[in-house]
N, C-alpha and C. Protein backbone atom coordinates (compact mmCIF):
# COMPACT_ATOMS: atom_id res chain seq x y z
N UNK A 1 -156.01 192.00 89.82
CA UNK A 1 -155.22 191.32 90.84
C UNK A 1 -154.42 190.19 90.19
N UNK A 2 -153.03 190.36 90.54
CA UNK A 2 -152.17 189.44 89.59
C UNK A 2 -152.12 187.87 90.07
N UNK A 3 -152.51 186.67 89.44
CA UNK A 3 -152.45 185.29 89.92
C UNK A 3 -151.21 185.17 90.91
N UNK A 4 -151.49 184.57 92.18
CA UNK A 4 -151.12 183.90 93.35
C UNK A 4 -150.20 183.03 92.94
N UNK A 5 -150.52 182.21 91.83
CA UNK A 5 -149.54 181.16 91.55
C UNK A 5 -148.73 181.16 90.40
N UNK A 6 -148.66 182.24 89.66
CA UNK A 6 -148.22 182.20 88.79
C UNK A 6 -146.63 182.12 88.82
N UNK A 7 -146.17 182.18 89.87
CA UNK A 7 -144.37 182.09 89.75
C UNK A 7 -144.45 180.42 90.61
N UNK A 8 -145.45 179.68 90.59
CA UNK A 8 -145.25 178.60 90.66
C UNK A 8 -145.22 177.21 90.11
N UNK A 9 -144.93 176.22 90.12
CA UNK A 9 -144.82 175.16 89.37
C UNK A 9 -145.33 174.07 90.22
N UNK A 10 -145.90 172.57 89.66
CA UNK A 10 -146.27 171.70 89.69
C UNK A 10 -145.13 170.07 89.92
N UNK A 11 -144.81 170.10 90.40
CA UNK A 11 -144.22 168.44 90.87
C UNK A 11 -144.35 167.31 91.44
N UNK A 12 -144.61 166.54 90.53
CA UNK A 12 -145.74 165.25 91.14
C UNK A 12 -144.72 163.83 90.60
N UNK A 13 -144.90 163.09 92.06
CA UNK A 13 -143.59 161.92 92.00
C UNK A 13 -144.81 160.71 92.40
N UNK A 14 -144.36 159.96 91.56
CA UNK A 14 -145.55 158.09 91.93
C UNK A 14 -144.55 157.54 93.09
N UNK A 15 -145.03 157.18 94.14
CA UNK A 15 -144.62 156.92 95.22
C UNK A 15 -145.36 155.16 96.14
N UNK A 16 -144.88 154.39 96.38
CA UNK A 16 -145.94 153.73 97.41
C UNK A 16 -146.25 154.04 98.03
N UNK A 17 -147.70 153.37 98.39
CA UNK A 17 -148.65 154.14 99.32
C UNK A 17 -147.83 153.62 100.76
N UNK A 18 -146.89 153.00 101.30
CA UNK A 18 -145.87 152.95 102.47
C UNK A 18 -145.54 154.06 102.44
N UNK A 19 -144.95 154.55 101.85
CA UNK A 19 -144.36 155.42 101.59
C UNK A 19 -145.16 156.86 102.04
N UNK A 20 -146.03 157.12 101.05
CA UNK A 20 -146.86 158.39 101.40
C UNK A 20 -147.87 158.34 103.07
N UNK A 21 -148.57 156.94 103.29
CA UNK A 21 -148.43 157.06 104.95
C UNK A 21 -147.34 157.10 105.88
N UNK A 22 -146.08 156.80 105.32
CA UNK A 22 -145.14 157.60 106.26
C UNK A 22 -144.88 159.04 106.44
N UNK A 23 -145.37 159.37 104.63
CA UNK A 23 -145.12 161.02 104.76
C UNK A 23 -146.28 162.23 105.31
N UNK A 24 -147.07 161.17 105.15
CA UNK A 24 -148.49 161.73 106.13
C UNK A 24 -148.55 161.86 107.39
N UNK A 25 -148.02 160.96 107.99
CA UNK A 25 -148.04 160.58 109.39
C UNK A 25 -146.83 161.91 109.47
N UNK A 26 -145.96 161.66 108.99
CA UNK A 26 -144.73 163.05 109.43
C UNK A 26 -145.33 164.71 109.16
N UNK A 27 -146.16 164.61 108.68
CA UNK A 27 -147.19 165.65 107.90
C UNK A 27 -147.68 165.94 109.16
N UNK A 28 -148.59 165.08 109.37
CA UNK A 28 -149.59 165.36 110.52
C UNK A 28 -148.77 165.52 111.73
N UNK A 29 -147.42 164.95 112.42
CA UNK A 29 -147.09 165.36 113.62
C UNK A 29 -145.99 166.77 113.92
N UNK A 30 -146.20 167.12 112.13
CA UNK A 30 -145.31 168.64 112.41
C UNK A 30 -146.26 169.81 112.41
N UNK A 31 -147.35 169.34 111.83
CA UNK A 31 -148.34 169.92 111.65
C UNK A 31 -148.37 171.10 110.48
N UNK A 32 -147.95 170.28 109.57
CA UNK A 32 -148.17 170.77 108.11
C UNK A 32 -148.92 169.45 106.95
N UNK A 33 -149.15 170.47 105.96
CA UNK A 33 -149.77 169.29 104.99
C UNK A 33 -149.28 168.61 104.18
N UNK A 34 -149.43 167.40 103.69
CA UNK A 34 -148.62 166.56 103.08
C UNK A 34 -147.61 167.64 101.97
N UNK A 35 -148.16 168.40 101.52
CA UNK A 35 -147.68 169.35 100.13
C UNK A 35 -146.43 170.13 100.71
N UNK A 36 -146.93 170.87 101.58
CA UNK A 36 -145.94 171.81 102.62
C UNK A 36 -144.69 171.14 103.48
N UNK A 37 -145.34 169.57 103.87
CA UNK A 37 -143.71 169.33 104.65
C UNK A 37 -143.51 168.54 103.46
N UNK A 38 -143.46 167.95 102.13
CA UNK A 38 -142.55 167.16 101.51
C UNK A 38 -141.92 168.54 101.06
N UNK A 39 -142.06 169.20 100.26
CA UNK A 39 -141.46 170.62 99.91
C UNK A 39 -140.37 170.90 100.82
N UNK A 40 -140.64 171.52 102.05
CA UNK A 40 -139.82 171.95 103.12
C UNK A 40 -138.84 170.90 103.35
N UNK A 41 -139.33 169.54 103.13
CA UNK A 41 -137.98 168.42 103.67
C UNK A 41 -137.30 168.35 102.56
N UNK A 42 -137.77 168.24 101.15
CA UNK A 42 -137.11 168.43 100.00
C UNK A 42 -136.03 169.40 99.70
N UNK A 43 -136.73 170.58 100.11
CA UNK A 43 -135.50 171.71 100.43
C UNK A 43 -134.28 171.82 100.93
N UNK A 44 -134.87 171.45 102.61
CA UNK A 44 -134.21 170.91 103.53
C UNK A 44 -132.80 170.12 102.64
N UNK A 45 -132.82 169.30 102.17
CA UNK A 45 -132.13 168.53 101.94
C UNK A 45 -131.19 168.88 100.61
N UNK A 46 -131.92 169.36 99.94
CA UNK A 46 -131.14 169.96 98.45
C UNK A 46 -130.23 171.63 99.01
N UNK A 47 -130.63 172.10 100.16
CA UNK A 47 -129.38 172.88 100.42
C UNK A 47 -128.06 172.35 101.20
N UNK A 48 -129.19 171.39 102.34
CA UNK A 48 -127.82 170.53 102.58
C UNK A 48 -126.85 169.96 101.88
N UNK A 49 -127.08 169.66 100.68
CA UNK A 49 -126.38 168.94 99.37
C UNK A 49 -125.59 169.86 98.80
N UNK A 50 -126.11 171.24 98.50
CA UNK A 50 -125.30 172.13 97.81
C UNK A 50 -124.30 172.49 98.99
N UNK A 51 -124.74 172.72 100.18
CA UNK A 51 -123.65 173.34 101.01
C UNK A 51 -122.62 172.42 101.47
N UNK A 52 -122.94 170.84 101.23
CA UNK A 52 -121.86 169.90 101.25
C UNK A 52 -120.98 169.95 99.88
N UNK A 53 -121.38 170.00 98.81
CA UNK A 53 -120.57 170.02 97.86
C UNK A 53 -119.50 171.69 98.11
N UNK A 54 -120.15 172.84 98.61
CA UNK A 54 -118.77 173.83 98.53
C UNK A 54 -118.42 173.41 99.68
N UNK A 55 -118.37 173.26 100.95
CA UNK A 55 -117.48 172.79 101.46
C UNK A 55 -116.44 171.64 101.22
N UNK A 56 -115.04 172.29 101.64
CA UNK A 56 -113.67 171.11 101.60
C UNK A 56 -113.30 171.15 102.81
N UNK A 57 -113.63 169.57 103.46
CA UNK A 57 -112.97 169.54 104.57
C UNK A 57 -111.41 168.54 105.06
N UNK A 58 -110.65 169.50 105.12
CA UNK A 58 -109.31 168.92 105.23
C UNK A 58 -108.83 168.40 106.55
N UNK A 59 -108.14 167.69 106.66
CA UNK A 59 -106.90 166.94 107.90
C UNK A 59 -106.18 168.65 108.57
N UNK A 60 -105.77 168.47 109.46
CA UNK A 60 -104.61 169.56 109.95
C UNK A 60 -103.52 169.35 108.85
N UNK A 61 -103.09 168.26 108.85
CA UNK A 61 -101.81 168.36 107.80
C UNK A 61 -102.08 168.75 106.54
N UNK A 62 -103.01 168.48 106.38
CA UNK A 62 -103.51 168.72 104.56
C UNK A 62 -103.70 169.98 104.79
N UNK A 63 -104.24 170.72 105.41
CA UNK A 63 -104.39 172.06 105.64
C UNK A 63 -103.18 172.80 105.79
N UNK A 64 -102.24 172.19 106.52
CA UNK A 64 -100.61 172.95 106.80
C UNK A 64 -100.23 172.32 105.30
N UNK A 65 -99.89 171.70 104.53
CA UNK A 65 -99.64 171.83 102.98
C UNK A 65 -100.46 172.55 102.51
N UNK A 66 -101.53 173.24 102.48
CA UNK A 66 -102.38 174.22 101.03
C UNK A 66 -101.98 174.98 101.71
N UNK A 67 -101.73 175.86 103.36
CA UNK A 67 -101.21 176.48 103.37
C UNK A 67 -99.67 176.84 102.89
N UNK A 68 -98.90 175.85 103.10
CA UNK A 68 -97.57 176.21 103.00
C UNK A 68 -97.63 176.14 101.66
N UNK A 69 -98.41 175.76 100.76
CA UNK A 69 -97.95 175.55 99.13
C UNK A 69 -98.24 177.07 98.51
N UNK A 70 -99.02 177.86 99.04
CA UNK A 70 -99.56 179.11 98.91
C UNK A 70 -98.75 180.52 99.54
N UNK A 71 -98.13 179.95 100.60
CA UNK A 71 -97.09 180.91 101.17
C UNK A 71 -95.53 180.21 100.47
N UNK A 72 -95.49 179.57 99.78
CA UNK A 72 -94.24 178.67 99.04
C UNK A 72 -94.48 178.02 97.69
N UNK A 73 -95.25 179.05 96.89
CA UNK A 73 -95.35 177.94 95.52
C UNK A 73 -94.25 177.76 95.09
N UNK A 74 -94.69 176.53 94.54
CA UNK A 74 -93.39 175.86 93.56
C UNK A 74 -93.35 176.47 92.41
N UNK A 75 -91.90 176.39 91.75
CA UNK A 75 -92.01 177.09 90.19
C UNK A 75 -92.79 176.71 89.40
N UNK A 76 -93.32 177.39 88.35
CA UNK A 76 -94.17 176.77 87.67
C UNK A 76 -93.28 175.65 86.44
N UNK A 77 -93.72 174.83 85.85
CA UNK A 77 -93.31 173.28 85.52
C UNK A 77 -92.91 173.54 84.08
N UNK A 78 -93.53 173.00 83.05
CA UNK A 78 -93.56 172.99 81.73
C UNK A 78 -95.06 172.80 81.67
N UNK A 79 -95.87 172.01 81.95
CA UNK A 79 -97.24 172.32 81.08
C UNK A 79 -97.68 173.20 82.23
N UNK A 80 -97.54 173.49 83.24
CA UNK A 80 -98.10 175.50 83.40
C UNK A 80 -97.77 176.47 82.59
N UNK A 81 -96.93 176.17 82.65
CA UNK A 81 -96.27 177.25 81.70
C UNK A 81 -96.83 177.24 79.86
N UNK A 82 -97.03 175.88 79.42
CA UNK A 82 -98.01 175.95 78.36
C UNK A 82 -99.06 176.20 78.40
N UNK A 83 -99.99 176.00 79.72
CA UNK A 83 -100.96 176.52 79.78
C UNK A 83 -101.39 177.83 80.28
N UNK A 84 -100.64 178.41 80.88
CA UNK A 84 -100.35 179.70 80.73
C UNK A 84 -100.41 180.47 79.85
N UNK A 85 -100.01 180.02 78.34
CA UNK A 85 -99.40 180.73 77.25
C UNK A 85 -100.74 180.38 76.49
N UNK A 86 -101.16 179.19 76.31
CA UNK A 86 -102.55 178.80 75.98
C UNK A 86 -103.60 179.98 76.46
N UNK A 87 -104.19 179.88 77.96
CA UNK A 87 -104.40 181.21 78.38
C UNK A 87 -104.33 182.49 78.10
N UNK A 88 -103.04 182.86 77.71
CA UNK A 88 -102.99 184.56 77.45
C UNK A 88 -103.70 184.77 75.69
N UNK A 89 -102.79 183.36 74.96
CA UNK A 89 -103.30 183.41 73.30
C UNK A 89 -104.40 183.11 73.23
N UNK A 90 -105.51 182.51 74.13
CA UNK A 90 -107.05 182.44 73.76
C UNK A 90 -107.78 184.24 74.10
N UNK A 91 -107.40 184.80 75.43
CA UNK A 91 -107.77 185.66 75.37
C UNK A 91 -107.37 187.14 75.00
N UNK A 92 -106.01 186.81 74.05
CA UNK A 92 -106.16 187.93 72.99
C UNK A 92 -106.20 188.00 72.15
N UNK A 93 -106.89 186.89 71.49
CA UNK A 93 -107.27 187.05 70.56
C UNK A 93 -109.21 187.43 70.41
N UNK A 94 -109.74 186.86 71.44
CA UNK A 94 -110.75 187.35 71.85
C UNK A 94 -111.82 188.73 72.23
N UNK A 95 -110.13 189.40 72.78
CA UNK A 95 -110.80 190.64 73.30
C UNK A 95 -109.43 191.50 73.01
């Protein structure tokens, strides 16, 4: 029978004890154990973080410019255009 815990790991943070009777007390009225709701709120929070970082949230107007810049690009400049050329000469020489 293959170990239970083996795709798991250990994370242990020094905390004040304020601190950990607050997280107890929140423990006890969700009715999980100290281990189970810091985890779950930890989570909780580190997807909220990732799903704030891909989101971009724009103005109406800022939004009517990325649209219109996309249905109307501008010509490309001089350093697009070097970097462009940068671009094509890195990857053929590569592949």
């Amino acid at each position: 029978m293959p170990n239970s815990h083996e795709n798991t790991v250990r994370v242990t943070a020094r905390i004040p004890v304020s601190v950990q009777e607050i997280l107890e007390r929140a423990a006890e009225l969700s009715g999980a154990t100290l281990n189970q709701f810091m985890v779950q709120a930890a989570l909780k929070e580190a997807k909220k973080i990732i799903e704030d970082e891909r989101l971009i949230i724009l103005s109406v107007s800022d939004a009517e410019k990325v649209f219109s810049l996309i249905e109307n690009p501008p010509a490309p400049n001089t350093r697009l255009k070097s970097a462009m050329r940068k671009h094509k000469e890195f990857f053929s020489e590569n592949h």
